[in-house]
Protein backbone atom coordinates (compact mmCIF):
# COMPACT_ATOMS: atom_id res chain seq x y z
CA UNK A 1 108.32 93.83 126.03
CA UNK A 2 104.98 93.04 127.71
CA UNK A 3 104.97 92.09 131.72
CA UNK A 4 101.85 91.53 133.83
CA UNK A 5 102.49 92.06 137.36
CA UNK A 6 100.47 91.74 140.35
CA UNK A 7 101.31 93.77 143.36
CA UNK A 8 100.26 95.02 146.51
CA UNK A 9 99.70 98.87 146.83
CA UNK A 10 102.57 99.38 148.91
CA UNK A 11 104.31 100.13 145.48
CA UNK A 12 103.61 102.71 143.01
CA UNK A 13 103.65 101.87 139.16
CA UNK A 14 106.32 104.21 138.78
CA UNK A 15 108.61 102.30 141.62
CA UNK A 16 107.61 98.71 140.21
CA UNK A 17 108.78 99.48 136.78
CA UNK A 18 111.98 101.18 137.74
CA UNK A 19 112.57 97.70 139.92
CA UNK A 20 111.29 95.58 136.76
CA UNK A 21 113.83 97.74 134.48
CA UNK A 22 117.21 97.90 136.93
CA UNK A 23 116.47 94.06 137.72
CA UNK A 24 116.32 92.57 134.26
CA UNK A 25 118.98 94.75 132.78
CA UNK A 26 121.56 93.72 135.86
CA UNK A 27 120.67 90.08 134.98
CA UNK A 28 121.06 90.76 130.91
CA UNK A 29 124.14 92.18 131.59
CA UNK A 30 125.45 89.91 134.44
CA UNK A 31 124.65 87.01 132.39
CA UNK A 32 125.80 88.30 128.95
CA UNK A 33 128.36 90.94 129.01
CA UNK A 34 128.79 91.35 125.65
CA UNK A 35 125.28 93.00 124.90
CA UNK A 36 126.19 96.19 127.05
CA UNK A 37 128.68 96.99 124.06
CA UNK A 38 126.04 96.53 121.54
CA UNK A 39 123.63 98.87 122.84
CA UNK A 40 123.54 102.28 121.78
CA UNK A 41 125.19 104.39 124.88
CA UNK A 42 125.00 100.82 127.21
CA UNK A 43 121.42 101.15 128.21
CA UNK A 44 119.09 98.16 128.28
CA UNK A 45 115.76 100.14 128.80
CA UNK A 46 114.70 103.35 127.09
CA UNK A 47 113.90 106.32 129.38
CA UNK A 48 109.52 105.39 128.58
CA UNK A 49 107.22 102.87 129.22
CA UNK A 50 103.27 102.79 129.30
CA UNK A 51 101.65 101.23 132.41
CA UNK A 52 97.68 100.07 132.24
CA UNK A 53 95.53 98.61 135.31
CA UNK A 54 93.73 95.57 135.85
CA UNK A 55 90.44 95.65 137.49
CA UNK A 56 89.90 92.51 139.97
CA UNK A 57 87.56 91.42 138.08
CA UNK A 58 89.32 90.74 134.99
CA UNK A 59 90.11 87.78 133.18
CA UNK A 60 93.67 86.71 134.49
CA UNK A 61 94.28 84.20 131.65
CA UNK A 62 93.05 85.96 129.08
CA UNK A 63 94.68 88.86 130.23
CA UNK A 64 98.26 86.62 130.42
CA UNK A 65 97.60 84.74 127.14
CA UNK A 66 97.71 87.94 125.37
CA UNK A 67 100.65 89.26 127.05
CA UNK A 68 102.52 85.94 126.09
CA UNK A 69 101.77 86.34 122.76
CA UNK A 70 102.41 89.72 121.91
CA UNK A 71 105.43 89.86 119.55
CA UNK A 72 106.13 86.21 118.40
CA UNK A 73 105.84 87.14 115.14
CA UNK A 74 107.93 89.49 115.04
CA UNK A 75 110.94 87.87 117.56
CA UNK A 76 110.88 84.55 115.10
CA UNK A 77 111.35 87.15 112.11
CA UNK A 78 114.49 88.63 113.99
CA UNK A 79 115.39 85.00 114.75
CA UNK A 80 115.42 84.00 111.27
CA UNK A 81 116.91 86.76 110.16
CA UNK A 82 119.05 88.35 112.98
CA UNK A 83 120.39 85.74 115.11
CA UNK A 84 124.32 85.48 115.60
CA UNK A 85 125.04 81.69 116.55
CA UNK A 86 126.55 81.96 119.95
CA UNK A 87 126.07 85.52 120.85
CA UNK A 88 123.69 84.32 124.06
């Protein structure tokens, strides 16, 4: 899963992903249930993640077009093969 975040320094990467990871997984879980019991020992997120930096003078679209299309491929491959009618 690919995010691109802007933040102020007040935060350290460290502290923004462990907010980014506790966040969506409450939501996942609040929302559907049923996945905690699927996962292997009920966690959303593995223990890893890599972080990278943006300068300010980067190329904000480019930057987020990339993001968004990182693994579409691959998540209408699972779709086609994977996907349980009514499981979400």
């Amino acid at each position: 899963m690919h995010f691109l975040v802007q933040s102020v320094l007040t935060y350290s990467v460290t502290r923004l992903v462990t907010m980014i990871m506790s966040l969506t997984a409450r939501e996942v879980f609040r929302k559907c249930p049923q996945v905690r019991k699927m996962l292997w020992g009920g966690e959303f997120w593995t223990d890893g993640y890599f972080a990278s930096t943006v300068g300010k003078h980067g190329d904000e679209k480019k930057i987020g077009s990339y993001v968004q299309s990182q693994g579409q491929a691959q998540y209408k491959e699972y779709q086609q093969h994977y996907f349980q009618p009514g499981l979400f």
